[in-house]
Protein backbone atom coordinates (compact mmCIF):
# COMPACT_ATOMS: atom_id res chain seq x y z
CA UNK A 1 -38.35 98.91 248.21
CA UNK A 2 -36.98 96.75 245.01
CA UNK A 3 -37.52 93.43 245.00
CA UNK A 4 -33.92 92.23 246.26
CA UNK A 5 -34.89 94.42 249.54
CA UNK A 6 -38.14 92.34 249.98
CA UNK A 7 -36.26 89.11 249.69
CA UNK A 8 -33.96 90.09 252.22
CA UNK A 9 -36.20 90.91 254.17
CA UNK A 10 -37.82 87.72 254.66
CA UNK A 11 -34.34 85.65 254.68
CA UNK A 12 -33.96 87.68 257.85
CA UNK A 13 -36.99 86.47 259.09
CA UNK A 14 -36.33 82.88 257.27
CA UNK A 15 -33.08 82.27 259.19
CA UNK A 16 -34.46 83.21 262.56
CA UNK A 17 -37.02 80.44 262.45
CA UNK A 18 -34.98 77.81 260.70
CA UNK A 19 -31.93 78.07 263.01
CA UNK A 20 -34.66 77.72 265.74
CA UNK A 21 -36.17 74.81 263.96
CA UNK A 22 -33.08 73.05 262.57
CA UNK A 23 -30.68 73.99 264.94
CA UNK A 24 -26.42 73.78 263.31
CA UNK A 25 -25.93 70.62 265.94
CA UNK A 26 -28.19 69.00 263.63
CA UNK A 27 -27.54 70.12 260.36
CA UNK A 28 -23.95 68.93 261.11
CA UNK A 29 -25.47 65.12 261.62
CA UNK A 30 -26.60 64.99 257.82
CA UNK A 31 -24.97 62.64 256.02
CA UNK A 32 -23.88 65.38 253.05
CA UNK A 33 -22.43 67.39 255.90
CA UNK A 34 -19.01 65.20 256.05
CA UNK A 35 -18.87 64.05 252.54
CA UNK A 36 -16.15 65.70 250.02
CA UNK A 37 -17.62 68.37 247.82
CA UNK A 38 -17.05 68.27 244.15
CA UNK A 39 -15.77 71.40 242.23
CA UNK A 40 -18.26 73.50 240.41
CA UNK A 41 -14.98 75.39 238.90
CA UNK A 42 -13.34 72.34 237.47
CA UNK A 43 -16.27 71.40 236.14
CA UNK A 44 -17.22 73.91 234.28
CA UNK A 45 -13.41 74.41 232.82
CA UNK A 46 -13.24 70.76 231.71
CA UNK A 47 -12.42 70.22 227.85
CA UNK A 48 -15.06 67.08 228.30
CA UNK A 49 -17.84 69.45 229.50
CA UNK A 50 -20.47 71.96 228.22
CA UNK A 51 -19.58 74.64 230.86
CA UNK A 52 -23.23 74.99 231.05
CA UNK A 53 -24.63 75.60 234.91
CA UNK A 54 -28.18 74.13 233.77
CA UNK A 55 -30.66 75.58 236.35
CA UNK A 56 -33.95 74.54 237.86
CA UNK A 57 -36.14 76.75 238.23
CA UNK A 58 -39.62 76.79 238.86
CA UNK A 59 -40.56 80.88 238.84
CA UNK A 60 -39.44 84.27 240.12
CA UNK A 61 -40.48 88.16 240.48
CA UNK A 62 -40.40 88.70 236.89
CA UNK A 63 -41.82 85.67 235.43
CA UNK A 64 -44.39 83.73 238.53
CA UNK A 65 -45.18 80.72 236.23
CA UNK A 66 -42.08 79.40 234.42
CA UNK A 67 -42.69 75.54 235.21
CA UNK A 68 -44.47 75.31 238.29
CA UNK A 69 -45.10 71.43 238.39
CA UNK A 70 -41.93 70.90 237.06
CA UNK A 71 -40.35 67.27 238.45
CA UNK A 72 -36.95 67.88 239.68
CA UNK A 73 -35.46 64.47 239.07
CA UNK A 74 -36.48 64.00 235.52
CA UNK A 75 -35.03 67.67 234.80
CA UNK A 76 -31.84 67.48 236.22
CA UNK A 77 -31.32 63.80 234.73
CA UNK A 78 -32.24 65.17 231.29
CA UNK A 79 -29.85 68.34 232.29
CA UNK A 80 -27.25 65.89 232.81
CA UNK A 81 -27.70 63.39 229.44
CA UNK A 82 -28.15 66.50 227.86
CA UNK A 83 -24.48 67.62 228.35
CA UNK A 84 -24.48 70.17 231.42
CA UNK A 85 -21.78 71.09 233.60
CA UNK A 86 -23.18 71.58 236.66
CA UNK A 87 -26.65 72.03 238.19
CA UNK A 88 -27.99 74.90 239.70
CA UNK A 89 -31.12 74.71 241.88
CA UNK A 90 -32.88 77.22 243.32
CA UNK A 91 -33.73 76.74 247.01
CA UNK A 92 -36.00 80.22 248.11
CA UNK A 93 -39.63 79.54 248.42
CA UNK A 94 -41.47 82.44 248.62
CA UNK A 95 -40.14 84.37 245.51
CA UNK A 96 -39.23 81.29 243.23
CA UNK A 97 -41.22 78.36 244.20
CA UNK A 98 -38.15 76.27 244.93
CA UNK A 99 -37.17 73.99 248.18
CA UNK A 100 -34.46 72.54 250.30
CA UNK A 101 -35.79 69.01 249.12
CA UNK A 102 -35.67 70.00 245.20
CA UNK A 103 -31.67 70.06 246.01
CA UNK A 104 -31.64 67.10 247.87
CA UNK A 105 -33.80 64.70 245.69
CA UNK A 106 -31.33 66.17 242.64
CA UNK A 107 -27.92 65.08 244.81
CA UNK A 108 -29.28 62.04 245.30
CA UNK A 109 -29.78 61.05 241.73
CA UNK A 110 -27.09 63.18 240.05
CA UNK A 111 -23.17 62.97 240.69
CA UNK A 112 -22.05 66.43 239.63
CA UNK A 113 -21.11 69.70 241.43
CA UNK A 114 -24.42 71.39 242.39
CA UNK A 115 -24.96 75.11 243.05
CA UNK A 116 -27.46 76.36 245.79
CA UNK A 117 -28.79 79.33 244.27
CA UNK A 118 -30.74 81.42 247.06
CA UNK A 119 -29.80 84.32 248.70
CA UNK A 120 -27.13 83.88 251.41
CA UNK A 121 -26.99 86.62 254.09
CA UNK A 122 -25.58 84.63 257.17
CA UNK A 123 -23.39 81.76 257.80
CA UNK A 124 -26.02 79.31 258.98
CA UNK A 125 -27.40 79.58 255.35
CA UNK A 126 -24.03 77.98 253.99
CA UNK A 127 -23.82 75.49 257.00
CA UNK A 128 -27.63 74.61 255.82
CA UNK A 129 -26.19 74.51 252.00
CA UNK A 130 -23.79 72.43 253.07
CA UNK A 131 -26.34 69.63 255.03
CA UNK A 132 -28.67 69.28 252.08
CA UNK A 133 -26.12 68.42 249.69
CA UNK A 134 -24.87 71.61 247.34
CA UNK A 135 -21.13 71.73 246.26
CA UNK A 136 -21.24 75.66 245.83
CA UNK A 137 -23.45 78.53 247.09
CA UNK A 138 -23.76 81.53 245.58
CA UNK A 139 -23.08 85.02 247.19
CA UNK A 140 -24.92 88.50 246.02
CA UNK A 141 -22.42 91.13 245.94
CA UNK A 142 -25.59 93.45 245.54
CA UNK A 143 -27.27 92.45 249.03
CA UNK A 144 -23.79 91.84 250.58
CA UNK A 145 -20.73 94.31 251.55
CA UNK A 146 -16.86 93.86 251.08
CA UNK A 147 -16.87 92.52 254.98
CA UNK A 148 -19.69 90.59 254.28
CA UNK A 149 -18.61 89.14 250.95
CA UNK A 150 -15.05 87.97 252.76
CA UNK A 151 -16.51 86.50 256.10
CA UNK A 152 -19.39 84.27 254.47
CA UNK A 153 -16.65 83.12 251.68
CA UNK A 154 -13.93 82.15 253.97
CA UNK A 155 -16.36 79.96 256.14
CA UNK A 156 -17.85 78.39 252.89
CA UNK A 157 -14.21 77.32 251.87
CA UNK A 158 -13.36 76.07 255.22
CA UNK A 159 -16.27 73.91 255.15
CA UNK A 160 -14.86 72.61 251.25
CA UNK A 161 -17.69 74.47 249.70
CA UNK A 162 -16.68 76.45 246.41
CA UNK A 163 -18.69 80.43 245.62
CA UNK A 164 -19.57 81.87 242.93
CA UNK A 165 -20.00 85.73 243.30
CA UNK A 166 -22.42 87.57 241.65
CA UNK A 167 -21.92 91.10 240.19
CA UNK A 168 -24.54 93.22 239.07
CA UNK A 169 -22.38 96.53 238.51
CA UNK A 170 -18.79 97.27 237.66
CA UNK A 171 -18.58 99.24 240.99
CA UNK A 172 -18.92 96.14 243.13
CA UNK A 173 -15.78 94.41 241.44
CA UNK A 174 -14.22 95.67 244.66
CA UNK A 175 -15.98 93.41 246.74
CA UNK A 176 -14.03 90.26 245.06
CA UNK A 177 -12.24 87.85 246.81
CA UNK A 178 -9.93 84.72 246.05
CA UNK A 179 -12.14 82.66 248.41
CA UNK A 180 -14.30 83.14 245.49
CA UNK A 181 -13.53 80.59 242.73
CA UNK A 182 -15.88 81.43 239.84
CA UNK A 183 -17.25 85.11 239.07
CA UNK A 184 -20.48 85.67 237.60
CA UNK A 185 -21.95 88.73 235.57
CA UNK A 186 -25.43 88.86 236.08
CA UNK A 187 -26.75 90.42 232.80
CA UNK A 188 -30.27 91.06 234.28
CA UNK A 189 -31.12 94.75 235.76
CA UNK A 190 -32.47 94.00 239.07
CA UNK A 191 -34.44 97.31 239.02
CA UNK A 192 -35.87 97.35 235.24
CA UNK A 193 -35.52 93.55 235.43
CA UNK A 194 -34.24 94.44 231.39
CA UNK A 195 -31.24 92.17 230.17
CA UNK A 196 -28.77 92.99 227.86
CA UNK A 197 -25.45 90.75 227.37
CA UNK A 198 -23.32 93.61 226.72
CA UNK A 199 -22.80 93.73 230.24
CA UNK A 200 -20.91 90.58 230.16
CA UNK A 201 -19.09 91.77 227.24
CA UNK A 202 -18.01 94.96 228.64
CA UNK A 203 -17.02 93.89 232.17
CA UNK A 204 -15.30 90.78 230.72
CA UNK A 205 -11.79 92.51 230.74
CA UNK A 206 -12.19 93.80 234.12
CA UNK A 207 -12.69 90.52 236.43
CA UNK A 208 -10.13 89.07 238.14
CA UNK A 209 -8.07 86.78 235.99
CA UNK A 210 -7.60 83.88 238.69
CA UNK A 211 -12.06 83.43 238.84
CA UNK A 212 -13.90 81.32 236.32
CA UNK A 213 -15.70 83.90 235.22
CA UNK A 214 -19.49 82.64 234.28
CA UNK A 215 -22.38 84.92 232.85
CA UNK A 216 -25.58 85.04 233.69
CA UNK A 217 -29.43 85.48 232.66
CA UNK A 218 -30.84 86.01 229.56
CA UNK A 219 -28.83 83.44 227.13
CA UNK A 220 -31.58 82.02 225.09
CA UNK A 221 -29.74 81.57 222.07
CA UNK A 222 -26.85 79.29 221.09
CA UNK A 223 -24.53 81.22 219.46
CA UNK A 224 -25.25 84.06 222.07
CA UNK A 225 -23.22 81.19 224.12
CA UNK A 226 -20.77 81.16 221.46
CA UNK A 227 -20.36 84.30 221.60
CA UNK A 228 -19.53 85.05 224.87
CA UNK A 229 -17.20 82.12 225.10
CA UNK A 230 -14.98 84.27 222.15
CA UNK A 231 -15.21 87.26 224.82
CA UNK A 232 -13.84 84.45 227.28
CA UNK A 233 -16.21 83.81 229.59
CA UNK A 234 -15.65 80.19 230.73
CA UNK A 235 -19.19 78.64 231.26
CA UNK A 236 -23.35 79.72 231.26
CA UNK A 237 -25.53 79.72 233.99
CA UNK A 238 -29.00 78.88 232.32
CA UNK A 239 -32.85 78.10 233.55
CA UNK A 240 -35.30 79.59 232.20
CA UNK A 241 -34.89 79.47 228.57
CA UNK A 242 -34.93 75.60 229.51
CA UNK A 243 -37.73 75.54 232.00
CA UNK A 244 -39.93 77.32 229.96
CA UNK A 245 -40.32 74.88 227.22
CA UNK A 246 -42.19 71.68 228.08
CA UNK A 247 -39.05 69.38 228.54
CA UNK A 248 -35.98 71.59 229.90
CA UNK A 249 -33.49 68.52 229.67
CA UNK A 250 -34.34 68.07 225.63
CA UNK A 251 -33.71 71.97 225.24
CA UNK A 252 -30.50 71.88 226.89
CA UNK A 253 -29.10 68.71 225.17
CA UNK A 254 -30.15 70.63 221.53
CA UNK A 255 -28.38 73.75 223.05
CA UNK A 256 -25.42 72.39 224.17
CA UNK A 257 -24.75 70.02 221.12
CA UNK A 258 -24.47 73.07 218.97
CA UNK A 259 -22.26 74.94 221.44
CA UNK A 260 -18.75 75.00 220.00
């Protein structure tokens, strides 16, 4: 069993409990759960903006201690002054040490679209994305099929939520669709857990024109950024060459700055 098996595994388990503790009838009384989301895709394509998705990120399978007593609200503030787009906050517990509240606490003290990064295998997930605040939730084309993919993006739309889909092989492109704003090439092998951003470069032709197309893991270097935004790719989804260091919103301000 690879490792995305074992975390599906437990959301299984994860969203059996939590729709018994928190059931949707009260999820629905948050006071995010009514409010007008703001668009991860616009940000990310504005001329004003980085199109840097900065991410928190506290660990994961291939790297357990990345920043575990990282504060949330001083990184995503210094994510923000630094220049980011968007934020991008991982929410699974048991494989990246992250939290509902981590979210939460970063809505409250930053007004820009937010991405719930976890792994979304049923609808209550994105009803629960939706009550604690994200603007966007991401959807693993790797974990999910074509049905799958369409069902759990047309009920994130209708509750004003945007998706970003993640591809991990050229032979899910099929499971695109236009409920799915921004497209994102994950450059990590899930498997070997080995990165290589020629996997961005080489897919880049074949997304679907209409997506913001964003790419993924393993951008450590600025003009890595650069570039990938001459391929075309219109924005960067990066943690944990920030997290790592010892202030994550410093590293992204001197990253973005040189971006061109």
């Amino acid at each position: 069993m690879n490792i995305l098996n074992k975390i599906v595994e437990v959301k299984h388990q994860e969203v059996t409990t939590r729709s018994e503790l928190y059931p949707v009838k009260l999820l629905e009384k948050s006071v995010y759960f009514e409010s007008p989301c703001l668009s991860l895709s616009s940000y990310v394509k504005r001329e004003d903006k980085s199109g840097v998705i900065a991410e928190f990120k506290k660990k994961s399978p291939s790297k357990p201690s990345i920043n575990l007593y990282a504060d949330v609200t001083s990184v995503t503030l210094g994510y923000m002054q630094g220049g980011a787009s968007a934020l991008s906050i991982l929410t699974d517990t048991t494989f990246f040490g992250g939290s509902n509240s981590d979210l939460t606490t970063a809505r409250k003290y930053n007004f820009c679209p937010i991405l719930r990064k976890d792994f979304v295998i049923d609808e209550y997930q994105i009803i629960e994305a939706k009550s604690i605040g994200a603007d966007a939730i991401l959807l693993i084309c790797e974990i999910l099929s074509k049905e799958q993919v369409k069902t759990l993006a047309a009920f994130a739309v209708s509750l004003g939520l945007e998706v970003l889909l993640e591809l991990h092989s050229e032979t899910e492109l099929h499971k695109y669709t236009t409920d799915c704003h921004l497209i994102g090439v994950n450059n990590r092998n899930l498997d070997t857990f080995e990165v290589s951003l020629d996997f961005s470069k080489n897919l880049y032709a074949k997304l679907p024109t209409e997506a913001v197309k964003i790419s993924e893991s393993g951008i450590s270097k600025v003009q890595e950024a650069n570039d990938l935004k001459q391929v075309g790719y219109d924005g960067f989804l990066i943690g944990e060459s920030f997290m790592k260091t010892h202030d994550p919103g410093a590293a992204a301000n001197d990253f973005i700055k040189d971006l061109k």
